[in-house]
Protein backbone atom coordinates (compact mmCIF):
# COMPACT_ATOMS: atom_id res chain seq x y z
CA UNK A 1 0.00 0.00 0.00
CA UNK A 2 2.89 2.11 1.25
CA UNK A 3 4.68 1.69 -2.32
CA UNK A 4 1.60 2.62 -4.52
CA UNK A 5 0.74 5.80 -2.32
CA UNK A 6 4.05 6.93 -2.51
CA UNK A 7 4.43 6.24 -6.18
CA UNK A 8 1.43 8.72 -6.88
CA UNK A 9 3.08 11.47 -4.48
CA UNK A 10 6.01 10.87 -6.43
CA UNK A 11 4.62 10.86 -9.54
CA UNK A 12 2.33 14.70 -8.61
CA UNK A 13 6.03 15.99 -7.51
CA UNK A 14 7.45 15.47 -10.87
CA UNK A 15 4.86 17.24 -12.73
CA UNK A 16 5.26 20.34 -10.24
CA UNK A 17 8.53 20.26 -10.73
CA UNK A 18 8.38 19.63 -14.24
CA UNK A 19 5.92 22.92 -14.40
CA UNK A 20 8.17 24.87 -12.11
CA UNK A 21 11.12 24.06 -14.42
CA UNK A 22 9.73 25.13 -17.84
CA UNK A 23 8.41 21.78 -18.75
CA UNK A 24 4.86 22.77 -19.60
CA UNK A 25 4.60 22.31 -22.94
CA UNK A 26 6.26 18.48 -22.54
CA UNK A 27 3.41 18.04 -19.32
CA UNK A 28 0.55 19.52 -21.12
CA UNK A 29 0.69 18.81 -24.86
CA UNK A 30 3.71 15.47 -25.51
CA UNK A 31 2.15 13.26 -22.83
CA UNK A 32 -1.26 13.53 -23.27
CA UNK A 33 -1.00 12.59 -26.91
CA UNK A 34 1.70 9.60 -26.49
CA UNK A 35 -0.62 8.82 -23.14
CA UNK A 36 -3.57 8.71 -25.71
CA UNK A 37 -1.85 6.55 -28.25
CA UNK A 38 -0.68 4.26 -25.51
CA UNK A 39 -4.52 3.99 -24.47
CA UNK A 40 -6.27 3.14 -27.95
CA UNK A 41 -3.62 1.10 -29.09
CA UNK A 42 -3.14 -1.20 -25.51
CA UNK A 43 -6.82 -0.95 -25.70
CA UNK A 44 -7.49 -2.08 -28.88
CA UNK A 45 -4.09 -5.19 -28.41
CA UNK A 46 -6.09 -6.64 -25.28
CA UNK A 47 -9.67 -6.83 -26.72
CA UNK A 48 -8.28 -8.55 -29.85
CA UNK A 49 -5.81 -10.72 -28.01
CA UNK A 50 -8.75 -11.91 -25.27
CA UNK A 51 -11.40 -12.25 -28.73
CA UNK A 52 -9.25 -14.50 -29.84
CA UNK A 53 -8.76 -16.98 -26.96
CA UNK A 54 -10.55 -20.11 -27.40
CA UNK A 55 -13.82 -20.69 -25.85
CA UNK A 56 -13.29 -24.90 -25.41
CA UNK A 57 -15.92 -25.21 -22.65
CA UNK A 58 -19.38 -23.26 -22.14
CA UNK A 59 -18.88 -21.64 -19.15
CA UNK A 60 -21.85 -18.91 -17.80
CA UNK A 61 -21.94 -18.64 -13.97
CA UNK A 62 -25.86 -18.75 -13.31
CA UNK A 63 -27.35 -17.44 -10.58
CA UNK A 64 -30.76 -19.18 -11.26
CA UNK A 65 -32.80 -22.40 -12.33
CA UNK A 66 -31.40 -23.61 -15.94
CA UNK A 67 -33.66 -24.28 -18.40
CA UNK A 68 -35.06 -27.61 -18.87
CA UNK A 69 -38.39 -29.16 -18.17
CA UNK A 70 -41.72 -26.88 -19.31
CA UNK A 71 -43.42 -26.82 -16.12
CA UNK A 72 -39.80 -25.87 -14.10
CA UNK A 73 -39.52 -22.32 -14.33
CA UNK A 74 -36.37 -21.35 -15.25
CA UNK A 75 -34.35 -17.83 -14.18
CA UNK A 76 -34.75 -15.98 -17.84
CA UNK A 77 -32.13 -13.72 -16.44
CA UNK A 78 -29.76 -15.19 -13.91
CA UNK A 79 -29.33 -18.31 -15.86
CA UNK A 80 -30.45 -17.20 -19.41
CA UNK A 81 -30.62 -19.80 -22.23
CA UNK A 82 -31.37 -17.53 -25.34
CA UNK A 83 -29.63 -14.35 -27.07
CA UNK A 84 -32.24 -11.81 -25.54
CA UNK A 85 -31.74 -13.15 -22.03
CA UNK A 86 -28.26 -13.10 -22.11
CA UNK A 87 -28.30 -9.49 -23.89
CA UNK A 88 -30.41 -8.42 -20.47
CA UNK A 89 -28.57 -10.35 -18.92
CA UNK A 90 -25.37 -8.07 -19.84
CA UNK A 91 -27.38 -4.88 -19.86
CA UNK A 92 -27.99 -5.50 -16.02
CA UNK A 93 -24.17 -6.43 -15.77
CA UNK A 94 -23.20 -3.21 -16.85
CA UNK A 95 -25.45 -0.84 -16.11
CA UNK A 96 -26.51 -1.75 -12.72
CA UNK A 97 -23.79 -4.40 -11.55
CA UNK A 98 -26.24 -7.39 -10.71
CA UNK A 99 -24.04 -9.52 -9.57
CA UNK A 100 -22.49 -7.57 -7.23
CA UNK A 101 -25.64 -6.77 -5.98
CA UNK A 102 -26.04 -10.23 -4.88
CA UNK A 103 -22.75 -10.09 -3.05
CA UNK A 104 -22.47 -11.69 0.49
CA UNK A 105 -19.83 -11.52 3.50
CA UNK A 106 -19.31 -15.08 5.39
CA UNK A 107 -18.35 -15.09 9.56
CA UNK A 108 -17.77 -17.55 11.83
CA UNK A 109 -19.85 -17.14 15.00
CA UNK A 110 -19.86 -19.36 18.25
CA UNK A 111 -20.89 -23.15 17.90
CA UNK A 112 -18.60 -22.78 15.50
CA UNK A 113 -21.54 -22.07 12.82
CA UNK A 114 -21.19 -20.25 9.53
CA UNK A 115 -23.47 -17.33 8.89
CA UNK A 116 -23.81 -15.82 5.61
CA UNK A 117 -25.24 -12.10 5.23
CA UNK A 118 -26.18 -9.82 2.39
CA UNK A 119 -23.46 -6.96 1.60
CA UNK A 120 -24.77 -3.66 -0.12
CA UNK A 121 -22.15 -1.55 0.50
CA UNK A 122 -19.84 -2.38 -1.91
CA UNK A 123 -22.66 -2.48 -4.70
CA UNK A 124 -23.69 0.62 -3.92
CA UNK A 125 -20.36 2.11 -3.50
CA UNK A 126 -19.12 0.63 -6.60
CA UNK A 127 -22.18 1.48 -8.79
CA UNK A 128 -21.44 5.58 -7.04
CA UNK A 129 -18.27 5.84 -8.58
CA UNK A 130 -18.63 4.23 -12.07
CA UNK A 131 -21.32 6.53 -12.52
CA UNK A 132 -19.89 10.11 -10.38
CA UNK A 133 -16.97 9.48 -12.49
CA UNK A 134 -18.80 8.92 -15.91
CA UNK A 135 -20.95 12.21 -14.81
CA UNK A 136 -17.40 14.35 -14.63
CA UNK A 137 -15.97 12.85 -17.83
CA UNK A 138 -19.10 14.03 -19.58
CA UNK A 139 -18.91 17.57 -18.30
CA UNK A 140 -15.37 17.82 -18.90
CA UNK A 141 -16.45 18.11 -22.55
CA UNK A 142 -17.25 22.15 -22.14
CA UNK A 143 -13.26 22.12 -22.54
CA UNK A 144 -13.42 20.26 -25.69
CA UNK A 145 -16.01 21.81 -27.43
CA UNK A 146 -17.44 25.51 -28.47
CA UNK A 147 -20.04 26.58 -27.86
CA UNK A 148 -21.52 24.77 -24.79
CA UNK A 149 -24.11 22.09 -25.81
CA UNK A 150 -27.41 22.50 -23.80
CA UNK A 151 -27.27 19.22 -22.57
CA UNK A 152 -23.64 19.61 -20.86
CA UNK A 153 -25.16 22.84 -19.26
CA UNK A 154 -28.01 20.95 -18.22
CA UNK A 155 -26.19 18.35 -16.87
CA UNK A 156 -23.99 20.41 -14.99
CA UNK A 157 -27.06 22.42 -13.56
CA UNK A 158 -28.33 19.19 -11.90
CA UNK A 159 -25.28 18.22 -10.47
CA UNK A 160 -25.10 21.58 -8.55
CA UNK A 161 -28.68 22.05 -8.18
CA UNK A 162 -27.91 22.15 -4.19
CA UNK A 163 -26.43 25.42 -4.62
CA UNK A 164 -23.46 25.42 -2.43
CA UNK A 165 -20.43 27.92 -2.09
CA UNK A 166 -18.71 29.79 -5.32
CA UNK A 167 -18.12 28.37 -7.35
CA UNK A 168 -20.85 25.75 -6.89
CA UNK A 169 -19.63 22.44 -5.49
CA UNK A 170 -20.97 19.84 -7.86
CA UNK A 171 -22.71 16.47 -6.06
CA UNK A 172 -20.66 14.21 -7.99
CA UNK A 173 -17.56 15.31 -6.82
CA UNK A 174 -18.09 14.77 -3.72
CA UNK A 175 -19.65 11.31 -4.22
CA UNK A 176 -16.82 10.33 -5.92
CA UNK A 177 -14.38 11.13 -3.33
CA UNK A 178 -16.83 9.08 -0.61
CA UNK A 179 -16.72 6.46 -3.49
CA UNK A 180 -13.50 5.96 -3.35
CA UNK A 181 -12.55 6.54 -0.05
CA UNK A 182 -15.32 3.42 0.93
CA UNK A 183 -13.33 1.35 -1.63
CA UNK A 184 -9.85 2.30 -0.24
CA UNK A 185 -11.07 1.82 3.71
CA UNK A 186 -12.17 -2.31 2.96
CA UNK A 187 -9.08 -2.92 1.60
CA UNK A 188 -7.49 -1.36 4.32
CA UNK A 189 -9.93 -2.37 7.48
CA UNK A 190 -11.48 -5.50 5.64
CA UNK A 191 -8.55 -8.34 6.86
CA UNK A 192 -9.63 -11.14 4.30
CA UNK A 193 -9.70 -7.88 1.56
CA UNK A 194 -6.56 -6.51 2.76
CA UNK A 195 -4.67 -9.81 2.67
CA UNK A 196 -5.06 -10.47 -0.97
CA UNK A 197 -4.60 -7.18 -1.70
CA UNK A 198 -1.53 -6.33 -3.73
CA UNK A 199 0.12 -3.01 -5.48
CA UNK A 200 -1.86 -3.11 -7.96
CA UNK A 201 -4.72 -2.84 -6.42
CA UNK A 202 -3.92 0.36 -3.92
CA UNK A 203 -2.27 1.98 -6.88
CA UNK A 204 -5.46 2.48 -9.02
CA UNK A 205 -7.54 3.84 -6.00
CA UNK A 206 -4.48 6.33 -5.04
CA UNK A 207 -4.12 7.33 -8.62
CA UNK A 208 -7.90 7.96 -9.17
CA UNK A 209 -7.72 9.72 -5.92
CA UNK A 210 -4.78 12.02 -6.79
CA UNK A 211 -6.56 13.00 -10.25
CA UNK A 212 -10.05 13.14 -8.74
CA UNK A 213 -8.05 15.64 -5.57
CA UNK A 214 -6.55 17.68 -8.32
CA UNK A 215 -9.38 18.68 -9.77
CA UNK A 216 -11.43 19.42 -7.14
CA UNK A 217 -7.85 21.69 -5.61
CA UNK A 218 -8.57 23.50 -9.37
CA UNK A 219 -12.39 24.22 -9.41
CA UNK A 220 -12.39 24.96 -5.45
CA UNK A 221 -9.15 26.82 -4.08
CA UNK A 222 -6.64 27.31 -6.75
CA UNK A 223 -8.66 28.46 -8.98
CA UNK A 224 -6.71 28.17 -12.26
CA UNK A 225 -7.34 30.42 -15.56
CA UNK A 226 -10.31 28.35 -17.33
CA UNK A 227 -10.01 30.40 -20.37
CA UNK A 228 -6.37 29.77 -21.13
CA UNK A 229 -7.28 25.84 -20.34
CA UNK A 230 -9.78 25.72 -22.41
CA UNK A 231 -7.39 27.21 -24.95
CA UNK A 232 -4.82 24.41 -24.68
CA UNK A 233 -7.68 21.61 -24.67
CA UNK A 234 -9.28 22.68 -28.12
CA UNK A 235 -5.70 22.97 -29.28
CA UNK A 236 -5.87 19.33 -28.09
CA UNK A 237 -8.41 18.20 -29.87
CA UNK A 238 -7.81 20.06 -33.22
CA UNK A 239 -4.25 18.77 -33.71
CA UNK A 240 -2.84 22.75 -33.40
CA UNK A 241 -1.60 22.70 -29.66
CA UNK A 242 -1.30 25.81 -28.12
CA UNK A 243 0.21 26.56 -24.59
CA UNK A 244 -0.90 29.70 -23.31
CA UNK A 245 0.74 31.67 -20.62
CA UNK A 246 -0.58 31.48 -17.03
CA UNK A 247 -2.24 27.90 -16.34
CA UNK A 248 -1.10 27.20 -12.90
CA UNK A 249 1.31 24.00 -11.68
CA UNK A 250 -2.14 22.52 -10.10
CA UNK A 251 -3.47 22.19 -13.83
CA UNK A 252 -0.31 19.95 -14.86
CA UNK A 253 -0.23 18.07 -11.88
CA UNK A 254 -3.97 17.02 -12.99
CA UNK A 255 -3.16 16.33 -16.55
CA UNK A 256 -0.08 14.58 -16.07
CA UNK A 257 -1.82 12.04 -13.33
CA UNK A 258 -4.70 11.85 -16.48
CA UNK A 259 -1.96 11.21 -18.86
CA UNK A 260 -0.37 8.55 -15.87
CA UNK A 261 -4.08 6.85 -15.61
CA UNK A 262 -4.65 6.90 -19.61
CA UNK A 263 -1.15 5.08 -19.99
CA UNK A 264 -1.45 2.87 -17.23
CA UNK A 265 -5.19 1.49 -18.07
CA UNK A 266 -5.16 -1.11 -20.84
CA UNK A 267 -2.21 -2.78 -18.73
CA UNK A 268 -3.93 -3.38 -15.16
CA UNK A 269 -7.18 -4.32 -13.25
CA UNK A 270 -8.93 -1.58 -14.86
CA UNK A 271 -9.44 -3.57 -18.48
CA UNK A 272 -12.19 -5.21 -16.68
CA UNK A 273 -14.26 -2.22 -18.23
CA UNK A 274 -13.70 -3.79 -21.82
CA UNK A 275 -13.22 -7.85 -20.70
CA UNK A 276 -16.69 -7.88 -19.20
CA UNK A 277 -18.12 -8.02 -22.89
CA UNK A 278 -15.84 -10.67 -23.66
CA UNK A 279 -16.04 -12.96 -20.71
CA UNK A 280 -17.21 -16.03 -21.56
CA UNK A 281 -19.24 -16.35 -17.68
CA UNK A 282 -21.29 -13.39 -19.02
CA UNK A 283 -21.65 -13.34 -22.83
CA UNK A 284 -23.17 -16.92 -23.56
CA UNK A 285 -26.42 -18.51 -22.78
CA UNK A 286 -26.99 -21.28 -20.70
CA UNK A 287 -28.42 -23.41 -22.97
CA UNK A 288 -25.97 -26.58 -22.96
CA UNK A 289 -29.22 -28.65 -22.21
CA UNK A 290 -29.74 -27.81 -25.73
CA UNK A 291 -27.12 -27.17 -27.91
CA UNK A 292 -23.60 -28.78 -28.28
CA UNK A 293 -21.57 -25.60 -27.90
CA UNK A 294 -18.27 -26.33 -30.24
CA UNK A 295 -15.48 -24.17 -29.76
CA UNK A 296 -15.00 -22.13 -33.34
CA UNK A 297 -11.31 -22.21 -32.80
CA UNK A 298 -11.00 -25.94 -33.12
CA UNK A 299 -9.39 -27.35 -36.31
CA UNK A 300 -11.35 -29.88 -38.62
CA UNK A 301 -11.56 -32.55 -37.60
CA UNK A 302 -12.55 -36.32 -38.76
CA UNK A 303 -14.37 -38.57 -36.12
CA UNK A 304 -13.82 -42.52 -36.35
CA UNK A 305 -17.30 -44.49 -36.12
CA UNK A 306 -17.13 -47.93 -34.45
CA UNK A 307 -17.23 -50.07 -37.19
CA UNK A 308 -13.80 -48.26 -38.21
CA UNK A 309 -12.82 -48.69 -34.41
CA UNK A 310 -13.54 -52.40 -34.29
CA UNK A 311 -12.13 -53.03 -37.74
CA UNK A 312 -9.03 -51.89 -36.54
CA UNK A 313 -8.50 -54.26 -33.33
CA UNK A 314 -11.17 -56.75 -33.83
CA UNK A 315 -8.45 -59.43 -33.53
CA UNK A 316 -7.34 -57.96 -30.22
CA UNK A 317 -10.77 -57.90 -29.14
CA UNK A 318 -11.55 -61.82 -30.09
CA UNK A 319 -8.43 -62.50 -28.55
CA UNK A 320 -9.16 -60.85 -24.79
CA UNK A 321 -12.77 -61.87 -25.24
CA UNK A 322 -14.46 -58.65 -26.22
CA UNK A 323 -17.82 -58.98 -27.79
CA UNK A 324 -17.56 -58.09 -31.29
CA UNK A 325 -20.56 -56.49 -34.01
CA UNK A 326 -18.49 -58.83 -36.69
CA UNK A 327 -16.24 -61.59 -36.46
CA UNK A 328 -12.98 -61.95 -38.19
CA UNK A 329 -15.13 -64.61 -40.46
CA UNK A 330 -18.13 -62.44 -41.06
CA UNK A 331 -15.78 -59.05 -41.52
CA UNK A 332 -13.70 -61.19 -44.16
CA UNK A 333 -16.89 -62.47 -46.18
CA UNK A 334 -17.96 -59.02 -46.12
CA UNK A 335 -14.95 -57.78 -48.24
């Protein structure tokens, strides 16, 4: 834990003293592209490289009764055994983490005896960041584009509906800091969490928590120029990169932990946002009642019947006493 926190410090201290030294323009505009390219192109490597693992066995964790008789009612959703069941199926994965929502937390009590309980918390903890922090990416678009869409302003009028200090303090921020501070405190407090816990899983949580910190240090007490960022992010997006004078060392410090997260993303834990579409316990019905699920990947191949079986060691099988369809008699009038 110790080593991933103080690999984030360490990495925020180089980009202040990269701004501090004249580095800006290395910080600000060479990083974020090569941390783009690095992004879309690890990106794109490990979705091709996990499409094309072979599939040998049908594997769907169910959660439900599997199809089978008519008058057993089967889980159309936990254990689904057509394409539209396991599309809802997915739908519910993604959008609203169902199986985490089912999650549980074992103890054992006096007797000794074994008591299983339901656990929320980290459902609702992990469905409060995915979405907090999918709220902020969207509204960090009124950097990238001119003029505002309504729907941005609209968006970011919700999110501050409550009104609070100057400027206003935007709900999702501080959701996501609660977010991730629940997520960082059970792998800290949680023993059976924290003992399978290794770097790389503190590192993501301190990284998201030093880019998540920076920004809110920007909007809320450093208070940056928003017009000459907003320059240097259409420049950005253009392909004409322009660094203008006066962006403070809090600004780099945030873009260079984005550039840091962008990099580091195709290569750790946080893939799972692109494997869950290609895990084969999600994306395939449970229908092996049904169907004989073949693996595409497997070569041609030719199947021996019997007969060819038995015409190959029918004499070994007369000779240990192995009942035969044709005897070495019949087999030879036969030819």
């Amino acid at each position: 834990m110790f080593i991933s926190l103080l690999a984030v410090i360490a990495l925020g201290c180089i980009a202040w003293l990269g701004a501090a030294s004249g580095f800006q323009y290395l910080i600000g505009v060479v990083l974020p592209y090569a941390a783009v390219l690095v992004f879309i192109g690890g990106f794109v490597w490990r979705m091709v490289d996990w499409a094309k693992s072979p599939v040998p066995f049908r594997i769907p964790t169910t959660g439900g009764q599997q199809k089978s008789l008519d008058w057993i009612k089967p889980a159309r959703l936990d254990s689904p055994f057509t394409t539209a069941g396991t599309v809802g199926r997915m739908l519910l994965e993604v959008l609203l983490f169902r199986s985490l929502f089912r999650n549980t937390s074992v103890e054992i009590q006096k007797g000794p005896r074994v008591v299983y309980y339901s656990a929320k918390w980290l459902w609702l903890f992990a469905l409060l960041f995915h979405y907090c922090f999918l709220l902020i990416f969207i509204r960090h678009f009124r950097f990238f584009l001119e003029p505002v869409p309504f729907a941005l302003t609209a968006i970011e009028f919700v999110d501050g509906i409550m009104q609070i200090g100057v400027p206003r303090m935007f709900m999702s921020d501080v959701l996501v800091v609660a977010a991730l501070g629940f997520l960082l405190a059970r792998r800290l407090f949680s023993e059976k969490v924290r003992y399978i816990s290794l770097a790389n899983d503190y590192f993501p949580l301190f990284l998201l928590l030093g880019l998540v910190g920076s920004g809110i240090w920007m909007r809320y007490f450093a208070k940056v120029d928003i017009a000459a960022v907003k320059v240097l992010t259409m420049g950005l997006v253009t392909m004409n990169p322009v660094l203008p004078e006066g962006i403070g060392a809090a600004f780099f410090i945030h873009i260079f932990l984005l550039s840091c997260l962008l990099a580091y993303f195709p290569f750790s834990k946080l893939m799972h946002m692109g494997g869950v579409f290609l895990s084969p316990t999600r994306n395939l019905p449970n229908n092996t009642r049904a169907v004989r699920h073949v693996n595409p990947w497997n070569p041609p191949k030719k199947y021996r019947t019997y007969a060819e079986y038995e015409d190959e060691f029918r004499e070994l099988m007369e000779e240990a006493g192995l009942p035969v369809d044709k005897t070495s008699e019949e087999a030879a009038a036969a030819e």
